[in-house]
Protein backbone atom coordinates (compact mmCIF):
# COMPACT_ATOMS: atom_id res chain seq x y z
CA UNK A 1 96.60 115.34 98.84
CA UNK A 2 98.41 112.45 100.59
CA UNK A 3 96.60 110.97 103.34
CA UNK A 4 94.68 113.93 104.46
CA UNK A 5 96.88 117.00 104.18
CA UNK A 6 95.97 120.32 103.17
CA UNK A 7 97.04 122.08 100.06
CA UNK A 8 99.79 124.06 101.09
CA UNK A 9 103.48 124.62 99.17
CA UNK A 10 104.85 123.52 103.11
CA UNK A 11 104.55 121.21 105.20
CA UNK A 12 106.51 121.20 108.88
CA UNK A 13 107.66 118.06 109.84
CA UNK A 14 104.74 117.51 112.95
CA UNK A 15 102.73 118.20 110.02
CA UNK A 16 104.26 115.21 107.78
CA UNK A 17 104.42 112.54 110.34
CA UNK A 18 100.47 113.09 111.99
CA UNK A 19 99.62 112.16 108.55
CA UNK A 20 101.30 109.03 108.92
CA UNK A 21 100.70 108.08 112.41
CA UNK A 22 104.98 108.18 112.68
CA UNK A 23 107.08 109.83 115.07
CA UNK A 24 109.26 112.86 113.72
CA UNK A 25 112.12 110.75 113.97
CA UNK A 26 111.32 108.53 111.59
CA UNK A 27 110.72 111.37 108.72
CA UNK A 28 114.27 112.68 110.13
CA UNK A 29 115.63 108.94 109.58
CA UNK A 30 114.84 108.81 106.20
CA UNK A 31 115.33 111.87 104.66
CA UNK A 32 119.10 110.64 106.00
CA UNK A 33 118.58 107.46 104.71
CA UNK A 34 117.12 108.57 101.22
CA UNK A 35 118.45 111.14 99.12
CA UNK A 36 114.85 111.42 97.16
CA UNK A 37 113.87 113.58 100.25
CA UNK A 38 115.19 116.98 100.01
CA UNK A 39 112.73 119.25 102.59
CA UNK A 40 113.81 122.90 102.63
CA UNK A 41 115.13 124.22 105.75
CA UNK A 42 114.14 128.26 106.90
CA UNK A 43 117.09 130.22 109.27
CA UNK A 44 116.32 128.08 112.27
CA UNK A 45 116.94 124.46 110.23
CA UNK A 46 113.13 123.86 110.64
CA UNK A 47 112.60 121.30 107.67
CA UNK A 48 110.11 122.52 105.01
CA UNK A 49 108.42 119.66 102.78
CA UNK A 50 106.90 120.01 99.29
CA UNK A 51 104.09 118.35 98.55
CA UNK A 52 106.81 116.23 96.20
CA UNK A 53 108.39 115.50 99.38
CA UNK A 54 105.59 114.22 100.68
CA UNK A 55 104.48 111.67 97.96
CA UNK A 56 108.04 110.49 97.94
CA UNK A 57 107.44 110.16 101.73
CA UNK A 58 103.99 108.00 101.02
CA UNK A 59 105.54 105.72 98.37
CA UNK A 60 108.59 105.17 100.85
CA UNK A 61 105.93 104.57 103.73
CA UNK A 62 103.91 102.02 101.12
CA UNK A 63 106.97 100.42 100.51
CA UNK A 64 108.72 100.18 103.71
CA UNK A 65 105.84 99.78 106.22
CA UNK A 66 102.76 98.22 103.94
CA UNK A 67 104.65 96.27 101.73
CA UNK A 68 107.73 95.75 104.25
CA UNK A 69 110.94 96.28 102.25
CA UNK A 70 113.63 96.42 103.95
CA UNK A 71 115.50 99.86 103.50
CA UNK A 72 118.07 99.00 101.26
CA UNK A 73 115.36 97.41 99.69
CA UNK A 74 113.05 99.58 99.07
CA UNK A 75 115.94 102.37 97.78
CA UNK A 76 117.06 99.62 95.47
CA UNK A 77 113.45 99.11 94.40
CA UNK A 78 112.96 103.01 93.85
CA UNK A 79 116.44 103.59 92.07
CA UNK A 80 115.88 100.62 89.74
CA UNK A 81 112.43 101.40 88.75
CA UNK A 82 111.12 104.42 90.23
CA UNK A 83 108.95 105.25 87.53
CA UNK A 84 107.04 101.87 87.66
CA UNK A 85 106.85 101.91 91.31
CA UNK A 86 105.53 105.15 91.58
CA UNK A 87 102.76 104.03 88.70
CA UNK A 88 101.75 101.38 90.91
CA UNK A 89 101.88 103.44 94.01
CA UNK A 90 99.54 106.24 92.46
CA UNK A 91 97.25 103.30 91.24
CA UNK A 92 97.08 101.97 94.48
CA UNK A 93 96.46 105.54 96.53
CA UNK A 94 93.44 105.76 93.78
CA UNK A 95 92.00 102.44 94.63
CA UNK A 96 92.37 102.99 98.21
CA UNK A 97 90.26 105.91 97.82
CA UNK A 98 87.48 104.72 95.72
CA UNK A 99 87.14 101.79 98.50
CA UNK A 100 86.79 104.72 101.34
CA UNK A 101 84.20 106.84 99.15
CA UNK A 102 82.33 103.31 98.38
CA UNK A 103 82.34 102.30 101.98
CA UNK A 104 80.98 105.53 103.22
CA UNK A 105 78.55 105.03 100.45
CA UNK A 106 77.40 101.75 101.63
CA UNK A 107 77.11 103.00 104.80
CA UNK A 108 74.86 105.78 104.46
CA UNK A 109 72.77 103.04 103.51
């Protein structure tokens, strides 16, 4: 699962942004900003992401904060050619973890 969350069908919104060292207002910000992020919301409008929600989160993250898009940017980027960008992303989480297991490898050394 993205960046060290459990499998579960929900996520709550602390749980979403501790995975990526944001603040809850910043997961608030852009499910406003982009429609791609729908989270469910119980009686008490406590927000309810999918694990969808969350790798749409993590390519928005890669894209706004690794690769730094601007917003309109990066929606413009994901509208166009979501289906490239989200090839690249996946290829890119999959590298990212091969270089972790390799580097605990090494050092076990």
């Amino acid at each position: 699962m993205e960046r060290g969350l459990d499998q579960k069908l929900y996520y709550n919104i602390g749980e979403v942004a501790d995975a990526f060292e944001v603040n809850t207002s910043l997961i608030r910000f852009w499910e406003k900003e982009f429609d791609e992020i729908q989270p469910k919301k119980n009686a008490k409008g406590n927000r309810k992401f999918t694990q969808q929600d969350v790798k749409t989160i993590a390519l928005i993250f890669h894209l706004v904060k690794e690769r730094g898009f601007t917003l309109e940017g990066a929606k413009t980027h994901l509208r166009e050619d979501k289906s490239n960008v989200l090839s690249k992303f996946e290829i890119i989480s999959k590298l990212k973890h091969v270089k972790s297991e390799l580097i605990k490898i090494k050092n076990q050394l």
